[in-house]
C-alpha atoms as a PDB file:
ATOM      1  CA  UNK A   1       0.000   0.000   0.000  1.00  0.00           C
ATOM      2  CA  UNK A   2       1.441   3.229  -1.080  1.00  0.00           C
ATOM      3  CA  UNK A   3       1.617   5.784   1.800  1.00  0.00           C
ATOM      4  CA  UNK A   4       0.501   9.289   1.808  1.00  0.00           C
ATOM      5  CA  UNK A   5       2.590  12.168   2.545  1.00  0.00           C
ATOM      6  CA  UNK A   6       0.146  14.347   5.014  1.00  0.00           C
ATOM      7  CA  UNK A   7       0.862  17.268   7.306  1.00  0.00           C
ATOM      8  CA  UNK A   8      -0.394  17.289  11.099  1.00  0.00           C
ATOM      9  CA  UNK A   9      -0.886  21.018  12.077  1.00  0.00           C
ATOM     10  CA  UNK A  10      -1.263  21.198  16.023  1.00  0.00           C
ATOM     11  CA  UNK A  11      -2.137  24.574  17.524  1.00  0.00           C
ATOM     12  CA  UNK A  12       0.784  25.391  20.464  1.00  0.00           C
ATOM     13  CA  UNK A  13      -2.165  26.312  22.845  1.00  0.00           C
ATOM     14  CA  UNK A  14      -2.787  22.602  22.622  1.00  0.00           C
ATOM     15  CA  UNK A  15       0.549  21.864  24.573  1.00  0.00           C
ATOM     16  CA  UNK A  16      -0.220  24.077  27.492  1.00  0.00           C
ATOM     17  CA  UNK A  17      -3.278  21.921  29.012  1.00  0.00           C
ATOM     18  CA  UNK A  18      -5.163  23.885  31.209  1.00  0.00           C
ATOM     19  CA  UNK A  19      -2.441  26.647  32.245  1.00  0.00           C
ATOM     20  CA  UNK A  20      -3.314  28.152  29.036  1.00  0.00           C
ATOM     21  CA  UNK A  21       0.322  29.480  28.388  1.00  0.00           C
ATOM     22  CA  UNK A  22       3.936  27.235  28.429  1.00  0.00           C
ATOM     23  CA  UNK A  23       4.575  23.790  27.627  1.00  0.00           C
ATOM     24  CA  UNK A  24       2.906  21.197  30.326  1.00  0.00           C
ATOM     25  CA  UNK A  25       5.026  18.096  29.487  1.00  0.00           C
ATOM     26  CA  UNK A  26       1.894  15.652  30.603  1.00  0.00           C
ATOM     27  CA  UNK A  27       0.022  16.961  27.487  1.00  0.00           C
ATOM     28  CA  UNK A  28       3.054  16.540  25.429  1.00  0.00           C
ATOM     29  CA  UNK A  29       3.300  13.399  26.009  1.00  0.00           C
ATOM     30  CA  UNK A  30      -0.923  12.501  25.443  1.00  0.00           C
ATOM     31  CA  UNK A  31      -0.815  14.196  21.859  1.00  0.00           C
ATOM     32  CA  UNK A  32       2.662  12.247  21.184  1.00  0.00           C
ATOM     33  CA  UNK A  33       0.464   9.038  22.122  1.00  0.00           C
ATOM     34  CA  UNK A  34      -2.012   9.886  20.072  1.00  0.00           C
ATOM     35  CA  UNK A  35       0.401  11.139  17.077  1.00  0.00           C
ATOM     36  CA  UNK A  36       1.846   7.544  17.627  1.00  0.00           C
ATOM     37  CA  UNK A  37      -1.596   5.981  16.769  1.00  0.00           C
ATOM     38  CA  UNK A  38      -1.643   7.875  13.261  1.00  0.00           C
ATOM     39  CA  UNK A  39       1.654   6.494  12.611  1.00  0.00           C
ATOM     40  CA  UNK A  40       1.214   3.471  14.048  1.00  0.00           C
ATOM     41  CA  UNK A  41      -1.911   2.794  11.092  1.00  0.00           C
ATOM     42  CA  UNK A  42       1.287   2.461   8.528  1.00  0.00           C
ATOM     43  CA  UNK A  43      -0.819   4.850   6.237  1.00  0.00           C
ATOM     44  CA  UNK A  44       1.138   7.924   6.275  1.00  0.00           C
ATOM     45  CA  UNK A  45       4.474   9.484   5.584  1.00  0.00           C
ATOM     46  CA  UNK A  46       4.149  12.710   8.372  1.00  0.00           C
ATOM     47  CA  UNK A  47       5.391  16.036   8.888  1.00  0.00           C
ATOM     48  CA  UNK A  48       3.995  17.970  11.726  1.00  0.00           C
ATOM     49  CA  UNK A  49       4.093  21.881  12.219  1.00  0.00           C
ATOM     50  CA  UNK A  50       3.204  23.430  15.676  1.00  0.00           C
ATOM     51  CA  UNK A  51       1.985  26.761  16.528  1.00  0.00           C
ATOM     52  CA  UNK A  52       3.814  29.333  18.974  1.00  0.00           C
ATOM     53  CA  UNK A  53       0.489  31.005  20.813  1.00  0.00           C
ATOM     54  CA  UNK A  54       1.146  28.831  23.985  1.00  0.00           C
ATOM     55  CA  UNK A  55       4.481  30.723  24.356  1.00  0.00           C
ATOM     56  CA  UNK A  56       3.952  34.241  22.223  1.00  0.00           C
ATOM     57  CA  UNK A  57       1.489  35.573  20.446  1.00  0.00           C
ATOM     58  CA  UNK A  58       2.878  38.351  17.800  1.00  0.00           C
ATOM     59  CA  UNK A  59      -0.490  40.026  17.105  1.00  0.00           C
ATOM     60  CA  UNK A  60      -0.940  40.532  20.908  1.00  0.00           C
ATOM     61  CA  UNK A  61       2.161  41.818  20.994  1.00  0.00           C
ATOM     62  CA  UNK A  62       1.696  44.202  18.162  1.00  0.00           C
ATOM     63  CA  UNK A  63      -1.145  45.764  18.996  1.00  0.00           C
ATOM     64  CA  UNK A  64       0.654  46.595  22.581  1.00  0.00           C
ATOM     65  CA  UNK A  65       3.318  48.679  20.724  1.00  0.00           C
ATOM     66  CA  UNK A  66       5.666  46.250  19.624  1.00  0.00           C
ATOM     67  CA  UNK A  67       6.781  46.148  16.030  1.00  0.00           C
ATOM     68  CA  UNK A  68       5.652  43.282  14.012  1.00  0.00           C
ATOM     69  CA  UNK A  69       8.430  41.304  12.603  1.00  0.00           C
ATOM     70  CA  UNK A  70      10.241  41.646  16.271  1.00  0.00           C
ATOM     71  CA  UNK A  71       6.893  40.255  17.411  1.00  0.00           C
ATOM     72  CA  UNK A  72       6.472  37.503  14.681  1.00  0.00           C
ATOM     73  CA  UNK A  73      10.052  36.638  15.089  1.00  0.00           C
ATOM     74  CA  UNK A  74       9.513  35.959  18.460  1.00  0.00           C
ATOM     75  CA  UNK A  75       6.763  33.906  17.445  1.00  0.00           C
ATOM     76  CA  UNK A  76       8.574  31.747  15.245  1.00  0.00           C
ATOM     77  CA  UNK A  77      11.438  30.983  18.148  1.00  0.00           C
ATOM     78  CA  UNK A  78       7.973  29.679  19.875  1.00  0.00           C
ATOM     79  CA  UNK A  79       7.175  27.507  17.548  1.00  0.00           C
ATOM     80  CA  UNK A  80      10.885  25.755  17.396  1.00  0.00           C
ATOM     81  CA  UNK A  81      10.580  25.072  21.753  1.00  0.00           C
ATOM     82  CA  UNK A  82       7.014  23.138  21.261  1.00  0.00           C
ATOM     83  CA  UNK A  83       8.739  21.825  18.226  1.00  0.00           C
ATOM     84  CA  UNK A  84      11.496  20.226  20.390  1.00  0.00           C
ATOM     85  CA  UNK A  85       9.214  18.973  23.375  1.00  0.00           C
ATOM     86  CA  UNK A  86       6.991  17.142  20.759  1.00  0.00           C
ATOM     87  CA  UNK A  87      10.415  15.377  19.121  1.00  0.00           C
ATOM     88  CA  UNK A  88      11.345  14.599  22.803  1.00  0.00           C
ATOM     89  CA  UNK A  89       7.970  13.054  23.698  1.00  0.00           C
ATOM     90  CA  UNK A  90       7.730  11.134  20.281  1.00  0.00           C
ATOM     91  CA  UNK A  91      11.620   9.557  20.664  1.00  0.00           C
ATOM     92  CA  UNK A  92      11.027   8.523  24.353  1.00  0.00           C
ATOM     93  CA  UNK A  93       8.275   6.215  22.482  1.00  0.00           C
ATOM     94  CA  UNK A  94      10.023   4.844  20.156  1.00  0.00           C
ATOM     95  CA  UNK A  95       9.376   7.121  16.819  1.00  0.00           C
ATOM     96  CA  UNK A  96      12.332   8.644  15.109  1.00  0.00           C
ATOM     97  CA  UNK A  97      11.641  12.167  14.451  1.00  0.00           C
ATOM     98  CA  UNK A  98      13.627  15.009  12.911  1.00  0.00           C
ATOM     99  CA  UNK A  99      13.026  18.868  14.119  1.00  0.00           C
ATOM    100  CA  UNK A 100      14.053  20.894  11.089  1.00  0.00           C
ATOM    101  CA  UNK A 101      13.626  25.246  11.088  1.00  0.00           C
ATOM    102  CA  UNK A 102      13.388  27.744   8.721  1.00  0.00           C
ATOM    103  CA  UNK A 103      16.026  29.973  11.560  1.00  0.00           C
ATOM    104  CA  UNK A 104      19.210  28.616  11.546  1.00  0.00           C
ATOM    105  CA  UNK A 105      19.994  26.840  14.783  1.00  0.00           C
ATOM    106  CA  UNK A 106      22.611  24.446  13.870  1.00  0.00           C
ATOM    107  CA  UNK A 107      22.761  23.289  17.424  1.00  0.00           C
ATOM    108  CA  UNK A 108      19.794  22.086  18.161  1.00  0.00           C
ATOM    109  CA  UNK A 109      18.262  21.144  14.982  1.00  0.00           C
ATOM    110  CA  UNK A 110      18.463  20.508  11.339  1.00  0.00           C
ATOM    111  CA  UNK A 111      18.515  23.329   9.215  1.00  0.00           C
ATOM    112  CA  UNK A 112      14.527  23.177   6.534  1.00  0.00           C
ATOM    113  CA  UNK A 113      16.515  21.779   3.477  1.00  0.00           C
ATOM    114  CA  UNK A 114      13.372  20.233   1.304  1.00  0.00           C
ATOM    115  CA  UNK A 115      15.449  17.451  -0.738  1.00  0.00           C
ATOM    116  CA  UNK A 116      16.428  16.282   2.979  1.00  0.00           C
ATOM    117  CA  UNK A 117      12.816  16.538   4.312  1.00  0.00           C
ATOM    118  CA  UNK A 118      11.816  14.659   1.443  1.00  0.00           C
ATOM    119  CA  UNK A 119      14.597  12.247   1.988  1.00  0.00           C
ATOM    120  CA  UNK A 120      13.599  12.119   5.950  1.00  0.00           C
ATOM    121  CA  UNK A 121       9.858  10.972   4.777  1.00  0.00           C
ATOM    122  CA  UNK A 122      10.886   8.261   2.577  1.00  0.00           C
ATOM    123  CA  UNK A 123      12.595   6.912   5.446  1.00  0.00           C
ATOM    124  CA  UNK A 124       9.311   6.926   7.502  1.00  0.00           C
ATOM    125  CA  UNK A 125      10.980   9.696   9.675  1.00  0.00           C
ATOM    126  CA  UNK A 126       8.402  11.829  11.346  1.00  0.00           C
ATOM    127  CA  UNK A 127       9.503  15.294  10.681  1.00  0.00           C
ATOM    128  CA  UNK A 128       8.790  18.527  12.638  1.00  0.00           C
ATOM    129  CA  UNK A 129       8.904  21.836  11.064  1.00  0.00           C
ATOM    130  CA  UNK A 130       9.807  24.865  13.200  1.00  0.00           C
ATOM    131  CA  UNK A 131      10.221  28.570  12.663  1.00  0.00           C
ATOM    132  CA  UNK A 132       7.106  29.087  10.891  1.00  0.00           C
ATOM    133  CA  UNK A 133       8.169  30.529   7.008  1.00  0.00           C
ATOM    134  CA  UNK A 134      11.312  32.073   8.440  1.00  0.00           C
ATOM    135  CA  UNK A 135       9.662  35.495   7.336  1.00  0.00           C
ATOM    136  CA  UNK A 136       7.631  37.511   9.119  1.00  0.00           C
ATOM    137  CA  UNK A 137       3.932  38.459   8.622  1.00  0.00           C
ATOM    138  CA  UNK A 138       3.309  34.764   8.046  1.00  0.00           C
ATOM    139  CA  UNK A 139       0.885  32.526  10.028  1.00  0.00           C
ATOM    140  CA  UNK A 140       1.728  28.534  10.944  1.00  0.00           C
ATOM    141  CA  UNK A 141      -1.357  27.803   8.656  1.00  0.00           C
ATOM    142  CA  UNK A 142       0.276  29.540   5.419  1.00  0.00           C
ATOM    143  CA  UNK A 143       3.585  27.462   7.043  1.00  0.00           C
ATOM    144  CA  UNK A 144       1.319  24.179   6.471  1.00  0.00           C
ATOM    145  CA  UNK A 145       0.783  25.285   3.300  1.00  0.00           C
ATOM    146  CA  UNK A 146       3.974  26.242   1.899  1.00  0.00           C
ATOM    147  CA  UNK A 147       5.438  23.113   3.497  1.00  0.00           C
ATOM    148  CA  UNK A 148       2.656  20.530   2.131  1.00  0.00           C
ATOM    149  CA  UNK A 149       2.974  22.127  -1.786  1.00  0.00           C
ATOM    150  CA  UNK A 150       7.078  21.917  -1.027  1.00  0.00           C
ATOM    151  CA  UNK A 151       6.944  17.967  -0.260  1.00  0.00           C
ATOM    152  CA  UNK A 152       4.232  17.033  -2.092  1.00  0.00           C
ATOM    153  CA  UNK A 153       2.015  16.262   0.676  1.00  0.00           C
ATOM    154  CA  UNK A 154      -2.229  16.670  -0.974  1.00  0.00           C
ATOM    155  CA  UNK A 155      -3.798  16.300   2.795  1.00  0.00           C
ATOM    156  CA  UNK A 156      -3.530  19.188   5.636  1.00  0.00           C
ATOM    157  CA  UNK A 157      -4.870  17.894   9.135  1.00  0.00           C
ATOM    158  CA  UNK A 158      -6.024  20.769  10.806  1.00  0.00           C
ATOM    159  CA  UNK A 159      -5.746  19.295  14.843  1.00  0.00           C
ATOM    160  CA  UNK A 160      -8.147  22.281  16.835  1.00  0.00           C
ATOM    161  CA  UNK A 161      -8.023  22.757  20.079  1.00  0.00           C
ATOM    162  CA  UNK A 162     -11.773  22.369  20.732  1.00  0.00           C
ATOM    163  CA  UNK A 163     -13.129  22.843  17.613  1.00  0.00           C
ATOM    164  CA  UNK A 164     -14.759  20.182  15.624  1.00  0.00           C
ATOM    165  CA  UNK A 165     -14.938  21.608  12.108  1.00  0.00           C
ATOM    166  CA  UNK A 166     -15.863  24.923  10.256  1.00  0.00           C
ATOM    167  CA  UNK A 167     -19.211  26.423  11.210  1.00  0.00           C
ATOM    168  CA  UNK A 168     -21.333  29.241   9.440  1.00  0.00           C
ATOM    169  CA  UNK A 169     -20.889  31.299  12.365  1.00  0.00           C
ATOM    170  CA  UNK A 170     -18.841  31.317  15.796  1.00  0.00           C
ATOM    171  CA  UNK A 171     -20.655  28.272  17.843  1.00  0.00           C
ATOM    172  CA  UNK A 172     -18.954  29.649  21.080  1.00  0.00           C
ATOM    173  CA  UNK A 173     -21.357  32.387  20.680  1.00  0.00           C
ATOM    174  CA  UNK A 174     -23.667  30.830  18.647  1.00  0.00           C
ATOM    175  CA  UNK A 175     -25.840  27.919  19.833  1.00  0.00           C
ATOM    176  CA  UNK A 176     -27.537  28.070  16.448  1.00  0.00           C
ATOM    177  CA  UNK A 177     -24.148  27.359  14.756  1.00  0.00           C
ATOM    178  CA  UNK A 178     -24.269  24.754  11.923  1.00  0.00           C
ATOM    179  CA  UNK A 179     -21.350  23.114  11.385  1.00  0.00           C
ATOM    180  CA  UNK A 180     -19.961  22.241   7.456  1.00  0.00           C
ATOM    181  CA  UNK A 181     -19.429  18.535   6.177  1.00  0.00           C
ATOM    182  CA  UNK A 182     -17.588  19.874   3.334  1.00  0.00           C
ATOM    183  CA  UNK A 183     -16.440  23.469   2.020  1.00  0.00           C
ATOM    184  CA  UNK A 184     -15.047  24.781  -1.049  1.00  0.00           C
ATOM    185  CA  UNK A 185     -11.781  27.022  -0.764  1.00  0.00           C
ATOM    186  CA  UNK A 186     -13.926  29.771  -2.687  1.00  0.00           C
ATOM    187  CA  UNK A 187     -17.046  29.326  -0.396  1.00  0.00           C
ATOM    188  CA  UNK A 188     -14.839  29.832   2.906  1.00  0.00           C
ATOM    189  CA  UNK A 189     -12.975  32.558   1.379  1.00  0.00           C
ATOM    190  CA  UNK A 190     -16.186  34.728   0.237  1.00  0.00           C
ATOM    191  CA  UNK A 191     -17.778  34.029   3.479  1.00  0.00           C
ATOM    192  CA  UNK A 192     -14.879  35.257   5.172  1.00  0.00           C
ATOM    193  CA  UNK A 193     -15.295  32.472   7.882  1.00  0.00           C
ATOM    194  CA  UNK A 194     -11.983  32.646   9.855  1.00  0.00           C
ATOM    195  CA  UNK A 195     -10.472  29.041  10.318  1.00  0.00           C
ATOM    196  CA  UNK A 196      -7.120  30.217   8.779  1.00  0.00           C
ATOM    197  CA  UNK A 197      -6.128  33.083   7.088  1.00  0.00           C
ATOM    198  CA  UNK A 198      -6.712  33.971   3.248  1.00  0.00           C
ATOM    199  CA  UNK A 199      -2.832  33.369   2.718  1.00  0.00           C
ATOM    200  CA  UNK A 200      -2.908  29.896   3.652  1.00  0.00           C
ATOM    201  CA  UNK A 201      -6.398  28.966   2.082  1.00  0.00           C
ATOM    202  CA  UNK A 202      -5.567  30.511  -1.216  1.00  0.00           C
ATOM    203  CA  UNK A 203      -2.346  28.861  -1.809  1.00  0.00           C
ATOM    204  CA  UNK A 204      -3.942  25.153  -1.010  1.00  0.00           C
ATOM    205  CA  UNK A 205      -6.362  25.807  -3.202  1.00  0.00           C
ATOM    206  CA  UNK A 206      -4.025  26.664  -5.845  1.00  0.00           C
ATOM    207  CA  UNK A 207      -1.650  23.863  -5.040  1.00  0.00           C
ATOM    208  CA  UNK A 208      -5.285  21.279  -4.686  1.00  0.00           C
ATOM    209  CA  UNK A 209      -3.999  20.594  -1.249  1.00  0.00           C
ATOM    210  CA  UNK A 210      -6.930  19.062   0.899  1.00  0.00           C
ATOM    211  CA  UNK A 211      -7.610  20.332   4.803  1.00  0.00           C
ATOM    212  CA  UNK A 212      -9.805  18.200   7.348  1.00  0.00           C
ATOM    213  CA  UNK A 213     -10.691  20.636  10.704  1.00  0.00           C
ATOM    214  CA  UNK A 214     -11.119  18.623  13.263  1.00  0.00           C
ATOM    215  CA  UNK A 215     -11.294  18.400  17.043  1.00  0.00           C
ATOM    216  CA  UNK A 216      -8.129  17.119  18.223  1.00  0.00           C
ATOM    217  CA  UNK A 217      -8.837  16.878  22.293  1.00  0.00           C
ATOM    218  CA  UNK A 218     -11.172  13.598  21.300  1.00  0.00           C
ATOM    219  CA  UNK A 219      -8.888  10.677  22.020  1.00  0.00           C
ATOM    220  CA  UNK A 220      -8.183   8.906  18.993  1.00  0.00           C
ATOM    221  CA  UNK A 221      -9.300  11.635  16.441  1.00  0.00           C
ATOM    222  CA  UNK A 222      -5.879  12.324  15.594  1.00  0.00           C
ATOM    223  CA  UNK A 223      -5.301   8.347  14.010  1.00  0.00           C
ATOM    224  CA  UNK A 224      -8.710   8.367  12.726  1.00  0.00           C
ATOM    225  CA  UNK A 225      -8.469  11.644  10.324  1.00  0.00           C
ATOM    226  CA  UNK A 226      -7.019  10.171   8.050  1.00  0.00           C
ATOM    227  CA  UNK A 227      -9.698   8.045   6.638  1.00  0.00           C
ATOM    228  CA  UNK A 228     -12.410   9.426   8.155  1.00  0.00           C
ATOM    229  CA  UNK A 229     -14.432  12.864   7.262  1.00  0.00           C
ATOM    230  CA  UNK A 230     -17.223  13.105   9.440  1.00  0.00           C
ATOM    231  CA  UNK A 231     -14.847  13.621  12.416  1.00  0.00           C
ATOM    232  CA  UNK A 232     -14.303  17.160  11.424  1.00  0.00           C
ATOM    233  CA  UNK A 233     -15.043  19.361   7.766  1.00  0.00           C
ATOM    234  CA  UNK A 234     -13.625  19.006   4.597  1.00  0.00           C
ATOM    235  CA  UNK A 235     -12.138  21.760   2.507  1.00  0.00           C
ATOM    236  CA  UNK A 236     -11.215  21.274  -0.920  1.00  0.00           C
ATOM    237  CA  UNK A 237     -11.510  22.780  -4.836  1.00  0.00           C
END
């Protein structure tokens, strides 16, 4: 059976548990379990790319006077320490995983070469990408989709922190909420419905790069995304 290249994108709040901010090592180690189930199905050649808004948030920052790329860079160094934890967590089970960033930190990780992430795949290595772009102004989501059209990965899991799918409206506010089996790209971009930002939707739908939003804090949903839709909502062309 041939595999299929997919990306895992895990929001950093998810790593905090219940503090809401830092890295609680417990949860760590739960999503690694459950990362270890998707693997564990033989069905997929993964890369995995964490947010940073459990450590910094550069928009929060911003709009208390700091400048934005200082802020986003910031950001970015965020996203290589929940980067590391999550390698740590998978190697103490058993997984080989590479970190690799967009920043240069020779020291503690491999520098994003895409042949060698490519290379790392084939091998069944679990790759993490840190650093976001490298650039500033970027979100991890357009990072997810830069990275998936680089390797050749067609399927984006979108792991939320809460949030089962994409809804017509806010269902935190909205008990009337109804939530989407599938969406078109053009759909969620005219209705402006905010699951990621425009820079990230428009360049999977130009690269036909498939997203599944789904709730990640359900125990096994992680393992069961990839074959299974109704777990979350469906974006595609």
């Amino acid at each position: 059976m041939e595999k299929r290249r997919v990306i895992l994108k895990l929001s950093g709040e998810a790593l905090s548990g219940e503090k809401g901010v830092g890295i609680d090592a417990q949860c760590v180690k739960s999503i690694a379990g459950e990362i270890k189930k998707l693997y564990d199905t033989g069905e997929v050649e993964l890369a995995i790319i964490i947010g940073g808004g459990n450590i910094w948030r550069g928009r929060d920052a911003q709009e208390n006077g700091m400048e934005r790329a200082s802020a986003d860079y910031m950001g970015m160094l965020g996203t290589i320490l929940n980067a590391l934890a999550l390698q740590n967590a998978l190697e103490v089970m058993g997984l080989e995983t590479r970190t690799m960033t967009s920043l240069t930190i020779p020291s503690v990780a491999e520098p994003y070469i895409r042949r060698k992430a490519i290379g790392h795949l084939e091998k069944d290595i679990i790759v993490i990408f840190g650093g976001g772009t490298g650039n500033p102004f970027f979100s991890t989501d357009t990072t997810a989709a830069l990275r998936a059209a680089e390797i050749g990965a067609k399927t984006i899991l979108m792991a939320k922190n809460g949030v089962d799918g994409v809804y017509d409206k806010d269902p935190r506010k909205n008990p009337d909420a109804k939530r989407f089996e599938k969406i078109s790209f053009r759909d969620l971009i005219n209705s402006k419905l905010q699951i990621m930002d425009l820079t990230a939707a428009t360049l999977c739908s130009e690269n036909n790069i498939e997203i599944l939003v789904f709730d990640m804090k359900v125990p096994g949903n992680i393992a069961k995304a990839i074959r299974d839709d109704s777990i979350g909502t469906r974006i595609s062309n």
